[in-house]
N, C-alpha and C. Protein backbone atom coordinates (compact mmCIF):
# COMPACT_ATOMS: atom_id res chain seq x y z
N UNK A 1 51.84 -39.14 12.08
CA UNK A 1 51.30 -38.55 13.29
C UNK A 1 51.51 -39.48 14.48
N UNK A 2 51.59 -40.46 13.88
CA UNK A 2 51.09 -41.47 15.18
C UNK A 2 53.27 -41.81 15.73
N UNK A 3 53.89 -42.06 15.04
CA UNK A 3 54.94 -41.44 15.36
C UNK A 3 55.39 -40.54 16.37
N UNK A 4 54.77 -39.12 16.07
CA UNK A 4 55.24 -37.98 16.85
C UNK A 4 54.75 -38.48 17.70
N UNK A 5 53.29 -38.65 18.24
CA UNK A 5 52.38 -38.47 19.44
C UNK A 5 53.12 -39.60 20.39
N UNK A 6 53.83 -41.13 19.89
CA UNK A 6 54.38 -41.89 20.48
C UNK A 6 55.61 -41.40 21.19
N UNK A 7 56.80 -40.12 20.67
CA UNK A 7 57.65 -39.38 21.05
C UNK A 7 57.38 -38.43 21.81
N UNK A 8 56.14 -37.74 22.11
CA UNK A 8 55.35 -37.50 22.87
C UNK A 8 55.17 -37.89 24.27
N UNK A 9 54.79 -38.89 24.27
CA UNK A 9 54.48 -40.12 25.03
C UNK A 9 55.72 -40.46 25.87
N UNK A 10 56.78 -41.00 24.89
CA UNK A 10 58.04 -40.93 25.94
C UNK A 10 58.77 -40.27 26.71
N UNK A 11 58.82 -38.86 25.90
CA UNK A 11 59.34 -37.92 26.60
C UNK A 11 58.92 -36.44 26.54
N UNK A 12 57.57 -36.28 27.39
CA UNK A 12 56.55 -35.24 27.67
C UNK A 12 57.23 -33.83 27.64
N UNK A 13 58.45 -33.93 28.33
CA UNK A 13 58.85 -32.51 28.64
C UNK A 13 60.10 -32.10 27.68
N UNK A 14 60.63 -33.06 26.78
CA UNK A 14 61.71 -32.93 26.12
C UNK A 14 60.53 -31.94 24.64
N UNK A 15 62.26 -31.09 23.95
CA UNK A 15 61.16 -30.57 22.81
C UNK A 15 60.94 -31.61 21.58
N UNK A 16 60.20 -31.15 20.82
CA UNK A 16 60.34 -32.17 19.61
C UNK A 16 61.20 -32.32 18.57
N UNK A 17 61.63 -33.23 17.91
CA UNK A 17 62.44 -33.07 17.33
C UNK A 17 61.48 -32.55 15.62
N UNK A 18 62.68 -32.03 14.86
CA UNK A 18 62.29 -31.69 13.47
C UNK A 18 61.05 -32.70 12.57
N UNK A 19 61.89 -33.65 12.59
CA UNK A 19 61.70 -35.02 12.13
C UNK A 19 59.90 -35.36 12.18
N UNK A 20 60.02 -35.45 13.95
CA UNK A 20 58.97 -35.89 14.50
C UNK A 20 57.54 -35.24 14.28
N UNK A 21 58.18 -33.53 14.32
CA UNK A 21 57.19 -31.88 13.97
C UNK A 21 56.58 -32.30 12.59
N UNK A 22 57.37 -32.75 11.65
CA UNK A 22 57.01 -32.84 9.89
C UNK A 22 56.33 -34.01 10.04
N UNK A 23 56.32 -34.91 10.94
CA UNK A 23 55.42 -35.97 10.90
C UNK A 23 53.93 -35.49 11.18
N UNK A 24 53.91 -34.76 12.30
CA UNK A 24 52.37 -34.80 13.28
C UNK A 24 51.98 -33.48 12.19
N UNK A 25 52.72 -32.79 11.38
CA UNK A 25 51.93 -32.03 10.26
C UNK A 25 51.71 -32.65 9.48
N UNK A 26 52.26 -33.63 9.02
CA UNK A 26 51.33 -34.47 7.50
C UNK A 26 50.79 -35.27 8.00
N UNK A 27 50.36 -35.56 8.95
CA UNK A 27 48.77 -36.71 10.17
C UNK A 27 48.02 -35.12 9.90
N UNK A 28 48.01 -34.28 10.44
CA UNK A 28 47.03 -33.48 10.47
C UNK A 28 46.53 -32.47 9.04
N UNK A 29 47.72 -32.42 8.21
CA UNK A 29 47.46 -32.22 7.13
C UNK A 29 46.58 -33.07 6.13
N UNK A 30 47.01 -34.30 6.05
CA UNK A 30 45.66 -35.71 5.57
C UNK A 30 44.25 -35.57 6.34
N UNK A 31 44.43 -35.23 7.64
CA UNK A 31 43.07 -35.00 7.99
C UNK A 31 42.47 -33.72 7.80
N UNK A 32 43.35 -32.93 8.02
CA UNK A 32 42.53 -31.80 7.67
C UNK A 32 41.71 -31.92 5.94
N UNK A 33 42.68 -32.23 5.31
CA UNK A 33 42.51 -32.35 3.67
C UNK A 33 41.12 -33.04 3.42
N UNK A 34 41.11 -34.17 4.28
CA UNK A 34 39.68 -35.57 4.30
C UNK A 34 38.99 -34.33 4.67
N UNK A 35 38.58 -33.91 5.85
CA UNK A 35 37.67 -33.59 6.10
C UNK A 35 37.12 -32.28 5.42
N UNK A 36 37.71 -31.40 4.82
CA UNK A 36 37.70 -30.79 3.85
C UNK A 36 37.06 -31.19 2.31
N UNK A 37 37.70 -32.27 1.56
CA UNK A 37 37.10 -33.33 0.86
C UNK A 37 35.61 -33.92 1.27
N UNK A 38 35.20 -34.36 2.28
CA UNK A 38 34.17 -34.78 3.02
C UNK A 38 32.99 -33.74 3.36
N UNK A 39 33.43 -32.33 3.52
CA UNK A 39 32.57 -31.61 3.81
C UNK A 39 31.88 -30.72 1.92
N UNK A 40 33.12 -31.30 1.55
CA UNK A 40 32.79 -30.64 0.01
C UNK A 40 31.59 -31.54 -0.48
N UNK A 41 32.15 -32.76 -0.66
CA UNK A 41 31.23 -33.88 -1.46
C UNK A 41 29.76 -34.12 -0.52
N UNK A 42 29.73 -33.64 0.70
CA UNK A 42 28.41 -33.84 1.18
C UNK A 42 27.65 -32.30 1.04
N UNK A 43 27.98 -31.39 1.24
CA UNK A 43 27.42 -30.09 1.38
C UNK A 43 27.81 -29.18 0.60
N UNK A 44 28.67 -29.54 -0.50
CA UNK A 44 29.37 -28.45 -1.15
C UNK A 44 29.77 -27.08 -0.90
N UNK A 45 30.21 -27.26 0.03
CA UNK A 45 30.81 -26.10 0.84
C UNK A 45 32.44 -26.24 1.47
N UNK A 46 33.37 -25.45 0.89
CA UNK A 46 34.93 -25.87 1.34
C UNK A 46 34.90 -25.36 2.60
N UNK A 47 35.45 -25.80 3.91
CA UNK A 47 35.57 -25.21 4.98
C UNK A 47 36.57 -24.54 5.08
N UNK A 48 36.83 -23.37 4.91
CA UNK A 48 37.67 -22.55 4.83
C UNK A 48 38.43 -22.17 6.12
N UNK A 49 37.15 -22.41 7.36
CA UNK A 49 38.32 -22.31 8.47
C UNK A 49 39.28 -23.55 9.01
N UNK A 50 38.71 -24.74 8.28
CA UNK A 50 39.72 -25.87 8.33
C UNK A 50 41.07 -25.44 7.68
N UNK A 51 41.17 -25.00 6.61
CA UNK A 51 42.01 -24.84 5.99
C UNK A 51 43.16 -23.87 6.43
N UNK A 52 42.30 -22.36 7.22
CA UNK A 52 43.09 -21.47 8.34
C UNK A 52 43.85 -22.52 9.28
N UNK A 53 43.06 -23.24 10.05
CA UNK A 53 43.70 -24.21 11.18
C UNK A 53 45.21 -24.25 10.91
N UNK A 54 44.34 -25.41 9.62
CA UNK A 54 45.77 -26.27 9.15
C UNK A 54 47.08 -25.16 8.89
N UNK A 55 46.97 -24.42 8.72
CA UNK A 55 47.88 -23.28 8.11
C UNK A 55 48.74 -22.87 9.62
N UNK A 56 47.79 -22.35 10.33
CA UNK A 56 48.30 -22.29 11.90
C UNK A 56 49.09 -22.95 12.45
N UNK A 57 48.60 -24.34 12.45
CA UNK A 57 48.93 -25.38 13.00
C UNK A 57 50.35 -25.93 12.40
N UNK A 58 50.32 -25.28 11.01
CA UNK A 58 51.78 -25.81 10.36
C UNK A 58 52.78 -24.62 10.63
N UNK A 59 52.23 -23.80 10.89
CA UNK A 59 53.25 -22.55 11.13
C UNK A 59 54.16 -23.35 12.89
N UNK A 60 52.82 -23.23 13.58
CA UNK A 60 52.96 -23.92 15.11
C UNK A 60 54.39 -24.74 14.89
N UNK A 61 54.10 -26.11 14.32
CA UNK A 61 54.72 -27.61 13.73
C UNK A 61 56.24 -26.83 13.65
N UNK A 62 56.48 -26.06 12.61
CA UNK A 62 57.19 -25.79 11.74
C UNK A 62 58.40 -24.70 12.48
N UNK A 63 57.57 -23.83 13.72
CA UNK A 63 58.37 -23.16 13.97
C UNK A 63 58.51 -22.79 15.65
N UNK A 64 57.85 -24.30 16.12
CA UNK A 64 57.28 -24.48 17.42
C UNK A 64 58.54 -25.23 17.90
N UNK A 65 59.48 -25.99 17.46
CA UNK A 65 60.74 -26.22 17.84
C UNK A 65 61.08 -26.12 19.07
N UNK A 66 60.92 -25.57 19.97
CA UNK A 66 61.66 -24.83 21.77
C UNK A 66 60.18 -25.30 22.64
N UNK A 67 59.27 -25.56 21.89
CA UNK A 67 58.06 -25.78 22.87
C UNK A 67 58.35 -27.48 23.14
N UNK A 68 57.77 -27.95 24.42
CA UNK A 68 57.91 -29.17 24.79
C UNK A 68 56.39 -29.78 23.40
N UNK A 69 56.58 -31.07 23.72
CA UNK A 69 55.72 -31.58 22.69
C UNK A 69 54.06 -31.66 23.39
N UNK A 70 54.05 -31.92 24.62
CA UNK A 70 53.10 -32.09 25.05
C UNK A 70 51.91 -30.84 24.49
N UNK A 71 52.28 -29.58 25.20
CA UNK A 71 52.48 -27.86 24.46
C UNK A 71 51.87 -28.31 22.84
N UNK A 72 52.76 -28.62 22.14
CA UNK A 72 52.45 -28.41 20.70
C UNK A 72 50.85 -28.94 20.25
N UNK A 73 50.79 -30.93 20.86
CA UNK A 73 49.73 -31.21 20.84
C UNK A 73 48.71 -30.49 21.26
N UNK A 74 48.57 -30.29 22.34
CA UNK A 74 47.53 -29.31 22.83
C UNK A 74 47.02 -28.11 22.27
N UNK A 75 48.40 -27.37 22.17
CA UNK A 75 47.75 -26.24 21.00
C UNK A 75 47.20 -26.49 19.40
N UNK A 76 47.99 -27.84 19.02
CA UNK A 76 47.42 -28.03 17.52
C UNK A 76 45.79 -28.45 17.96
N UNK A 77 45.06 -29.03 18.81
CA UNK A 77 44.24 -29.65 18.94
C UNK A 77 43.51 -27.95 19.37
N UNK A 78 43.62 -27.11 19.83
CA UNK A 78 43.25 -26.32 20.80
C UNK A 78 42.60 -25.52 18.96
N UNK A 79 43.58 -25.23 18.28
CA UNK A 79 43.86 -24.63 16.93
C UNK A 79 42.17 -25.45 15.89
N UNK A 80 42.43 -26.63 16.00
CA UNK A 80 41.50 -27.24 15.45
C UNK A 80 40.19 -27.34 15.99
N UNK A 81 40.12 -27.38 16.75
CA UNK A 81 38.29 -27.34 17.94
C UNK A 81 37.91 -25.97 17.37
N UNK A 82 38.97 -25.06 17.89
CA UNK A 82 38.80 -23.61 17.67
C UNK A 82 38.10 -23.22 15.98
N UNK A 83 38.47 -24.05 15.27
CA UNK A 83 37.69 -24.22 13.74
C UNK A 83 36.72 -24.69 13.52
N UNK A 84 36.62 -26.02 14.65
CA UNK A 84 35.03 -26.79 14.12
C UNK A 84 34.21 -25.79 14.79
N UNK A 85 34.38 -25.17 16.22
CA UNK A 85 33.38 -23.82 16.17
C UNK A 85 33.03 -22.98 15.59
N UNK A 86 34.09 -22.41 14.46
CA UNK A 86 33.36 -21.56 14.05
C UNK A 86 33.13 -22.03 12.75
N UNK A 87 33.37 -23.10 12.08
CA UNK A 87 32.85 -23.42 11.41
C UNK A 87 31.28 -24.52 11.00
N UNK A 88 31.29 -24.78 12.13
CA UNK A 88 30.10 -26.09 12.28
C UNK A 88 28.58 -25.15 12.01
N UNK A 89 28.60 -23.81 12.66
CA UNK A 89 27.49 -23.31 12.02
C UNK A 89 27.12 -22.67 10.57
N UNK A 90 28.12 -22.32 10.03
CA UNK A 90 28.20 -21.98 8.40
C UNK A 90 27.73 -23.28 8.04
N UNK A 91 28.42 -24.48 8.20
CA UNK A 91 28.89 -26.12 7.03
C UNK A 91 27.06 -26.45 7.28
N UNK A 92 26.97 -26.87 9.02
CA UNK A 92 25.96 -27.62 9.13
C UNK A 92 24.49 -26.89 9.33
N UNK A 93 24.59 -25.56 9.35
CA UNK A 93 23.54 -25.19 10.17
C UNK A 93 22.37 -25.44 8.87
N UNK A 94 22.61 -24.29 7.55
CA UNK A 94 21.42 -24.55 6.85
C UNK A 94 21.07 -25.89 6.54
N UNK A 95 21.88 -27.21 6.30
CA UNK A 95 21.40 -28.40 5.77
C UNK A 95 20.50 -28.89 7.29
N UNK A 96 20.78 -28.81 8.53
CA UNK A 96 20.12 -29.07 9.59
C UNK A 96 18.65 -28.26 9.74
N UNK A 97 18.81 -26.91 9.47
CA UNK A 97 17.48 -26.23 9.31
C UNK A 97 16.75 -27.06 8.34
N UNK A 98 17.16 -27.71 7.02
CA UNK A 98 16.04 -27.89 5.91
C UNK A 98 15.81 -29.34 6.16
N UNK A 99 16.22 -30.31 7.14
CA UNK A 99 15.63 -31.72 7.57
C UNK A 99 14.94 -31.40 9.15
């Protein structure tokens, strides 16, 4: 990930290359996965819309090619917020009601 986002960085308006796309999906794929893992072992509950994201977000990666990179980040990030909303009240709400 940290790769792409640096190619990013250099050249904002150029598109991304292949290479760089398969990188910033397996950074966000490991995280998505952790936090998935993390939400299991504390609440036992799989976040299922993490898992939509990630799916999105690899379609995005995968077939987002012609978009500048700046674009891609934004929407993968845009893709992921868009999950912790609707997921943060399913994961956290009842364990927050019962403390």
């Amino acid at each position: 990930m940290t790769a792409a986002l640096e190619e990013i960085v250099l050249h904002p308006s150029d598109p991304l290359l292949l290479a760089f796309r398969m990188m910033a999906l397996g950074g966000a794929a490991l995280y998505a996965l952790g936090v998935v893992a993390g939400a299991f072992g504390s609440h036992r509950v799989i976040p299922r819309e993490r898992l939509v994201a990630l799916t999105i977000g690899a379609l995005l990666l995968i077939f987002g090619g012609d978009l500048d990179g700046v674009y891609l980040v934004v929407a993968l990030n845009v893709v992921f917020l868009g999950a912790l909303v609707v997921e943060h009240p399913r994961i956290e709400g009842p364990s927050a009601q019962e403390g």
